[in-house]
PDB file of N, CA and C in Angstrom:
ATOM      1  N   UNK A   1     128.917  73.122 110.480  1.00  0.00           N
ATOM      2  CA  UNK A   1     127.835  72.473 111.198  1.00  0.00           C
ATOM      3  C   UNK A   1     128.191  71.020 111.527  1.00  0.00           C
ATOM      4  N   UNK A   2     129.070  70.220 110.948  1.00  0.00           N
ATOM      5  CA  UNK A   2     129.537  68.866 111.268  1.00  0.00           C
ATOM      6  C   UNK A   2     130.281  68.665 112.046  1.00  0.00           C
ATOM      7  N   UNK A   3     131.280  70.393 112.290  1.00  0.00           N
ATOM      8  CA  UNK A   3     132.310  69.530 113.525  1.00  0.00           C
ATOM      9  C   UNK A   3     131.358  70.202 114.787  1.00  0.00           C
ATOM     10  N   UNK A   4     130.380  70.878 114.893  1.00  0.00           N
ATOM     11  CA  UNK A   4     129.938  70.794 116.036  1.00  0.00           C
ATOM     12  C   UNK A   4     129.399  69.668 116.664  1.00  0.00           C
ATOM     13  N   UNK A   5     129.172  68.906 115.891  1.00  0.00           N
ATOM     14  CA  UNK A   5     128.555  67.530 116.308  1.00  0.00           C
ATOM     15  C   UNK A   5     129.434  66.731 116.630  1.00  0.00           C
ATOM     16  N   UNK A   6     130.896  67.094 115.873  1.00  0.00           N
ATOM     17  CA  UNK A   6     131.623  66.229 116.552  1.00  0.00           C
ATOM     18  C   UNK A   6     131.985  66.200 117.913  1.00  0.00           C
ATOM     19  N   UNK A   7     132.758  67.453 117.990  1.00  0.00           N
ATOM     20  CA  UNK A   7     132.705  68.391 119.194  1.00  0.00           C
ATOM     21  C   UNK A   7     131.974  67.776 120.417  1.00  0.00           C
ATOM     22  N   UNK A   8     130.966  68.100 120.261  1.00  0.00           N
ATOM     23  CA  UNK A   8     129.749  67.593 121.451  1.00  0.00           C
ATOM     24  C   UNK A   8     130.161  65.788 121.728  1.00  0.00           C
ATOM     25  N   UNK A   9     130.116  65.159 120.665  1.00  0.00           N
ATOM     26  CA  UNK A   9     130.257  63.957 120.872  1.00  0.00           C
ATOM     27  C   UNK A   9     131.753  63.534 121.506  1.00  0.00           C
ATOM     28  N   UNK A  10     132.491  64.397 120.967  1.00  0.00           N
ATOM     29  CA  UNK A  10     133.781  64.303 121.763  1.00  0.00           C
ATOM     30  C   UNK A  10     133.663  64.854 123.254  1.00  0.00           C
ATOM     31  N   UNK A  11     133.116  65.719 123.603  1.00  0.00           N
ATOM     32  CA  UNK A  11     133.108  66.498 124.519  1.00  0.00           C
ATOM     33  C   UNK A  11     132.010  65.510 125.910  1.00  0.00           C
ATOM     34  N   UNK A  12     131.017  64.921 125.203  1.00  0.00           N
ATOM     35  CA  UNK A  12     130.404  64.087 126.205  1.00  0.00           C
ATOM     36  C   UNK A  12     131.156  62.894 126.548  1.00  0.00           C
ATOM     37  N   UNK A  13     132.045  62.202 125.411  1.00  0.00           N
ATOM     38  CA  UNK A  13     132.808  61.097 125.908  1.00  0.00           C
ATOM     39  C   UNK A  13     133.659  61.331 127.022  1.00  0.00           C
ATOM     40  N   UNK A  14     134.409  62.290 126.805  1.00  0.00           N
ATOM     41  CA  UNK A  14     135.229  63.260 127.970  1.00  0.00           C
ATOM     42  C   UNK A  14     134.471  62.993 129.173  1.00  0.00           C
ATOM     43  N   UNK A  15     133.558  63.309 128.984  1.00  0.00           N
ATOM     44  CA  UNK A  15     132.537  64.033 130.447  1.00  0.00           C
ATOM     45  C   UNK A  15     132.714  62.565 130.662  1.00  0.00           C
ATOM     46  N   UNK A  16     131.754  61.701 130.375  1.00  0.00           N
ATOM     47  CA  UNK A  16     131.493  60.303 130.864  1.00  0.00           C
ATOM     48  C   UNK A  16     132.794  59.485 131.053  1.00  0.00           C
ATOM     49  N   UNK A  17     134.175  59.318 130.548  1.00  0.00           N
ATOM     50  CA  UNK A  17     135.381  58.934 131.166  1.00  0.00           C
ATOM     51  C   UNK A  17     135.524  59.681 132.226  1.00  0.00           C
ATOM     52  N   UNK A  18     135.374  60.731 132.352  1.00  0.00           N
ATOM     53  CA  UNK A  18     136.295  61.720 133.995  1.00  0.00           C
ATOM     54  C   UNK A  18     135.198  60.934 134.573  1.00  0.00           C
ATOM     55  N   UNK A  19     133.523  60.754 134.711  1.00  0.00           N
ATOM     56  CA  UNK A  19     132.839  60.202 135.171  1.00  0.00           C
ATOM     57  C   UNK A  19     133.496  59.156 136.225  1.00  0.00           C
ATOM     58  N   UNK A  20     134.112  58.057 135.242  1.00  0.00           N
ATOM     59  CA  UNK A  20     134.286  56.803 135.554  1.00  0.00           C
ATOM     60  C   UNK A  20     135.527  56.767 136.167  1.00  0.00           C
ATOM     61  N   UNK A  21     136.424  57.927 136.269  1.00  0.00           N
ATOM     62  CA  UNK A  21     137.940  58.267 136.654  1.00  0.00           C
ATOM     63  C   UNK A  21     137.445  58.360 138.103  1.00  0.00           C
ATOM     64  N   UNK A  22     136.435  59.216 138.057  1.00  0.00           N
ATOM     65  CA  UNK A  22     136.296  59.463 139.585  1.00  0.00           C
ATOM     66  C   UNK A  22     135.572  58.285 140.385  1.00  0.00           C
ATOM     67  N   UNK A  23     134.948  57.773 140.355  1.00  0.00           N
ATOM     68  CA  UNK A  23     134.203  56.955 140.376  1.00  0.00           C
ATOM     69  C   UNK A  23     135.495  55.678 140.980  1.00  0.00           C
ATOM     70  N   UNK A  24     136.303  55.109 140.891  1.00  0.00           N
ATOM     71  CA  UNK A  24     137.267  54.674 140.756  1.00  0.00           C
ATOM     72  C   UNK A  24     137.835  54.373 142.091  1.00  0.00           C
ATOM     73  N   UNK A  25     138.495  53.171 142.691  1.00  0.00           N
ATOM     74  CA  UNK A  25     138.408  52.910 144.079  1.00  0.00           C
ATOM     75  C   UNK A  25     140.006  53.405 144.596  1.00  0.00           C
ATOM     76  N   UNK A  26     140.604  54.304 145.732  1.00  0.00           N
ATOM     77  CA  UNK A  26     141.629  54.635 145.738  1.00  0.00           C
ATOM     78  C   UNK A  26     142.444  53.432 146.066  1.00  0.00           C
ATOM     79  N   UNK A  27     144.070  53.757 145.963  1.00  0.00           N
ATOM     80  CA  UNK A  27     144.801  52.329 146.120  1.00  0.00           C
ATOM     81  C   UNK A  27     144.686  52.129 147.534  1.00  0.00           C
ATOM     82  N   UNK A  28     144.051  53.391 148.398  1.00  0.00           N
ATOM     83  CA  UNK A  28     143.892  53.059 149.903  1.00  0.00           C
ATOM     84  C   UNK A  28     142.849  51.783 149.955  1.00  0.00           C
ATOM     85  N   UNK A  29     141.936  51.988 149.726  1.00  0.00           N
ATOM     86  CA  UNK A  29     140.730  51.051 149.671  1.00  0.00           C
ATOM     87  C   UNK A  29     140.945  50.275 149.252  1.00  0.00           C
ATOM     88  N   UNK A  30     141.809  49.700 147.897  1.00  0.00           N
ATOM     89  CA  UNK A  30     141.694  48.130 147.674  1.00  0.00           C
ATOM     90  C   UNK A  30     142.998  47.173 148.156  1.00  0.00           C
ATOM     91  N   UNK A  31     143.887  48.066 148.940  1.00  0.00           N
ATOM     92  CA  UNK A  31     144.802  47.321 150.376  1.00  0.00           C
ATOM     93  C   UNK A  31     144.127  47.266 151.109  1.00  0.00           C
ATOM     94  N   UNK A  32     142.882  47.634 152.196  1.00  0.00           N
ATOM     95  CA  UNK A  32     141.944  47.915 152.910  1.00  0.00           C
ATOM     96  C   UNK A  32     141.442  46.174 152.465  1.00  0.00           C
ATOM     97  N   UNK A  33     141.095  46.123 151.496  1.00  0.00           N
ATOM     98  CA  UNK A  33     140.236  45.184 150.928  1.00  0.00           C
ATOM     99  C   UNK A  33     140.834  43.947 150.577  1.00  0.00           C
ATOM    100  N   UNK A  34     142.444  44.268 150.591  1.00  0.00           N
ATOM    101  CA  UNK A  34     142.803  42.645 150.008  1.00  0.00           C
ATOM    102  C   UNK A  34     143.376  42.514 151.625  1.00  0.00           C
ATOM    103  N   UNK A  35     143.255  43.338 152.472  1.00  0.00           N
ATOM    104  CA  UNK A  35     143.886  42.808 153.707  1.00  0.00           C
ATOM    105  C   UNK A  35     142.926  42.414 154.784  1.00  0.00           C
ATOM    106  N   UNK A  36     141.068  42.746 154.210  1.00  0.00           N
ATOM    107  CA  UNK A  36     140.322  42.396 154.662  1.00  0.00           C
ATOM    108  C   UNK A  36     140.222  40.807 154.123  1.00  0.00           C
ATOM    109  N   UNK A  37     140.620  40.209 153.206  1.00  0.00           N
ATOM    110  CA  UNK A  37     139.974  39.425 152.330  1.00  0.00           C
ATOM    111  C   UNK A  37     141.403  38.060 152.831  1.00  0.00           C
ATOM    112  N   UNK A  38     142.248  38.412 152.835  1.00  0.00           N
ATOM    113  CA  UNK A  38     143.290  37.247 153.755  1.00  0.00           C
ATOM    114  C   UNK A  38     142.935  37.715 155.314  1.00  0.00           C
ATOM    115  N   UNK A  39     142.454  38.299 156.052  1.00  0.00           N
ATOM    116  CA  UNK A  39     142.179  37.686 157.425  1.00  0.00           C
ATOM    117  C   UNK A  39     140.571  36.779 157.394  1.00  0.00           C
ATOM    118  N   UNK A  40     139.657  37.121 156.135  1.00  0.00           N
ATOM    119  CA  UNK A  40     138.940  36.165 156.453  1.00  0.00           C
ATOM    120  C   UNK A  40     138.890  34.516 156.170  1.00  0.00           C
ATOM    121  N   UNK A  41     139.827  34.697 154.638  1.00  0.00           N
ATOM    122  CA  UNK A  41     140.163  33.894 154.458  1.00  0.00           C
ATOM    123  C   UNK A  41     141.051  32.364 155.821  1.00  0.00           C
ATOM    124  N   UNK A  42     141.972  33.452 156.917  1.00  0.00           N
ATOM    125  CA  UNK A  42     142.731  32.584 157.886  1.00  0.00           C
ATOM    126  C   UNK A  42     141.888  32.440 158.839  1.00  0.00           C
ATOM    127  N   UNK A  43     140.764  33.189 159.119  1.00  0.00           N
ATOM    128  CA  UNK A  43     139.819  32.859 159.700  1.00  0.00           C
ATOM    129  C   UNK A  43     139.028  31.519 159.655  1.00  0.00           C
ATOM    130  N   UNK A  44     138.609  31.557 158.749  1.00  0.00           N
ATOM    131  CA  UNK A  44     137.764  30.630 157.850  1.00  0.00           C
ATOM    132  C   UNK A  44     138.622  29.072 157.808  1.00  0.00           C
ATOM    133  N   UNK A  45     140.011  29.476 157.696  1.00  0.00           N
ATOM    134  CA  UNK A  45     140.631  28.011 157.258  1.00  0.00           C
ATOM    135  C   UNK A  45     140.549  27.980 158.757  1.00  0.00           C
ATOM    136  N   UNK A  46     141.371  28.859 160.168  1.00  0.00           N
ATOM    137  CA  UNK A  46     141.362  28.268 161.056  1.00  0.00           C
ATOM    138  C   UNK A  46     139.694  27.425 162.142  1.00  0.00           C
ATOM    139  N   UNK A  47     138.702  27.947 161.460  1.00  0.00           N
ATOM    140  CA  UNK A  47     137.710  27.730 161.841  1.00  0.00           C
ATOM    141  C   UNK A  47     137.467  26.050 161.319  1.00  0.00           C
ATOM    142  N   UNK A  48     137.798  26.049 160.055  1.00  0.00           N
ATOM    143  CA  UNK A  48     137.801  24.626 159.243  1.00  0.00           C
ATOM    144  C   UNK A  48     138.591  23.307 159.740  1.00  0.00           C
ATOM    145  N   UNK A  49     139.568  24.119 160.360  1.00  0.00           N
ATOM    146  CA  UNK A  49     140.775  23.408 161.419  1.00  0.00           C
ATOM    147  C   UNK A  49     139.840  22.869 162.256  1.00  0.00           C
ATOM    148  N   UNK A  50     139.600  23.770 163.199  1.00  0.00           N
ATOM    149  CA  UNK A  50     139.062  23.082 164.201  1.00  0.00           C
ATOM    150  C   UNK A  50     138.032  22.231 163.994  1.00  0.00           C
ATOM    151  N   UNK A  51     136.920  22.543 163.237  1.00  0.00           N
ATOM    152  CA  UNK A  51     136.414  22.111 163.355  1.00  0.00           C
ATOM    153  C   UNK A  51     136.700  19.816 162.632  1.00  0.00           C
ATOM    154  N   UNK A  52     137.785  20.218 161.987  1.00  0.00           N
ATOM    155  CA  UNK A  52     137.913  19.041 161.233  1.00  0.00           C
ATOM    156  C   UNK A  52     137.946  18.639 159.577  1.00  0.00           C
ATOM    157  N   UNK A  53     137.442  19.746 159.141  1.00  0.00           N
ATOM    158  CA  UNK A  53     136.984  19.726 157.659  1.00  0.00           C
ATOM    159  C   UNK A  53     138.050  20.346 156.800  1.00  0.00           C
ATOM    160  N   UNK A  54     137.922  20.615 155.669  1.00  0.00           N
ATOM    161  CA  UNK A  54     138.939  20.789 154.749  1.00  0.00           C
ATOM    162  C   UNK A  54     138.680  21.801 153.956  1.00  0.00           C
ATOM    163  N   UNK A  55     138.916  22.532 153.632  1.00  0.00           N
ATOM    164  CA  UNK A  55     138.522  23.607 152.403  1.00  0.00           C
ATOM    165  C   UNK A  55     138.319  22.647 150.622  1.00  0.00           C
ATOM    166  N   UNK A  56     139.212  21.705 150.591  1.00  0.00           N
ATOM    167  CA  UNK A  56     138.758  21.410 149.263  1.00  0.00           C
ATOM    168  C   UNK A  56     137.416  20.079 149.199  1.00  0.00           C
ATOM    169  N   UNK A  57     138.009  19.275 148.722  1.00  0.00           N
ATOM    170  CA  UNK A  57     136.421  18.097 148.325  1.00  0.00           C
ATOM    171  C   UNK A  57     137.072  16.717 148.906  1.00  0.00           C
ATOM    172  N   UNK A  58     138.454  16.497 149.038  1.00  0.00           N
ATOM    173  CA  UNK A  58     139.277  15.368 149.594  1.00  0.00           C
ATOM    174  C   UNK A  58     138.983  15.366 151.099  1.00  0.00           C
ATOM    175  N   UNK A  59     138.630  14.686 151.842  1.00  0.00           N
ATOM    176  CA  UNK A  59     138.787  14.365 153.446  1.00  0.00           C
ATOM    177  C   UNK A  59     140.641  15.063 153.789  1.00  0.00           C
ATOM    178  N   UNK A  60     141.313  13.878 152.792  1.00  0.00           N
ATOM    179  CA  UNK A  60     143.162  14.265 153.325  1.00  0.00           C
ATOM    180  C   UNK A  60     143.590  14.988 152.630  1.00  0.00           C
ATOM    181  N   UNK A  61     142.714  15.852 152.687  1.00  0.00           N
ATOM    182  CA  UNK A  61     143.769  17.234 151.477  1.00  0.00           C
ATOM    183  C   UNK A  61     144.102  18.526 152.305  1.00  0.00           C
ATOM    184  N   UNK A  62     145.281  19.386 152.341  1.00  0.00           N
ATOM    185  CA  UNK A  62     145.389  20.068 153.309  1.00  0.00           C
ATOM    186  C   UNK A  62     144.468  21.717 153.468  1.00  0.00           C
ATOM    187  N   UNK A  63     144.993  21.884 154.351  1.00  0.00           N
ATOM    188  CA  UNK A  63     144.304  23.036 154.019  1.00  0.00           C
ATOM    189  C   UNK A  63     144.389  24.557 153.281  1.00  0.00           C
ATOM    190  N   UNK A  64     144.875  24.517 152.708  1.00  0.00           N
ATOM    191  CA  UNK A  64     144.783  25.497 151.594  1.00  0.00           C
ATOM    192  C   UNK A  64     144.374  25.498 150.752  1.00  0.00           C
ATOM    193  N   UNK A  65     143.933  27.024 150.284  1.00  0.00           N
ATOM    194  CA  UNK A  65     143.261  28.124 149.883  1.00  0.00           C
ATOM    195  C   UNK A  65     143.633  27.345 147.872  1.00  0.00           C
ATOM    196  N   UNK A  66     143.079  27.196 146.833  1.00  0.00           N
ATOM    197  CA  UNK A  66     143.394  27.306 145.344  1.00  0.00           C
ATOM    198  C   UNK A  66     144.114  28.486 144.901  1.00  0.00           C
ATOM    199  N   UNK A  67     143.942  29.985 145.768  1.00  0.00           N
ATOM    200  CA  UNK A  67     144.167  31.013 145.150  1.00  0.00           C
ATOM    201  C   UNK A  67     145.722  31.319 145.984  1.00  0.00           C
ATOM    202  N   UNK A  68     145.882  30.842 146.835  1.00  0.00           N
ATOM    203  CA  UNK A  68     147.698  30.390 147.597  1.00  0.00           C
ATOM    204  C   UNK A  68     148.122  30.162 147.245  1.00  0.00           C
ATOM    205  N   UNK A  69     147.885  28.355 146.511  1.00  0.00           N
ATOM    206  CA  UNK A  69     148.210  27.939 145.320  1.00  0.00           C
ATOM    207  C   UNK A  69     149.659  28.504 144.369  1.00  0.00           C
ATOM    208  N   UNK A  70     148.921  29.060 143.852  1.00  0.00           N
ATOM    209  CA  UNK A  70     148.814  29.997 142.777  1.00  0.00           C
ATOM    210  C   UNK A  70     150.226  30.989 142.997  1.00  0.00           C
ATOM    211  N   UNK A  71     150.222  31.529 143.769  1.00  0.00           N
ATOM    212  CA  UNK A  71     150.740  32.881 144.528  1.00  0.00           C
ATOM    213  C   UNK A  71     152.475  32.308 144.701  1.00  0.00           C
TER     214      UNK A  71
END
């Protein structure tokens, strides 16, 4: 009578991981998404261009991104 309980409890964890397996974004979609996320980004800076302004908090600071930076 105890390992049925285990059983079950094992058996729902199962269920609720495949849950979250599926659930899960394909590697199509999050290239989709990081290639959505640098054109808005060059958007955005070239918009900042024109207009004069800067992406950070300095007037003479250039224009790039913190997360470029980085990269």
């Amino acid at each position: 009578m105890e390992y049925s309980i285990f059983i079950f409890l094992a058996l729902t964890c199962v269920l609720f991981m495949g849950q979250s397996c599926l659930a899960a974004p394909s590697a199509d979609d999050l290239a989709k998404f990081g290639e959505m996320e640098r054109s808005i980004k060059e958007l955005t800076s070239s918009i900042l261009a024109m207009s004069g302004a800067t992406t950070g908090f300095r007037p003479g600071a250039n224009n790039v991104w913190p997360e470029d930076l980085h990269a």
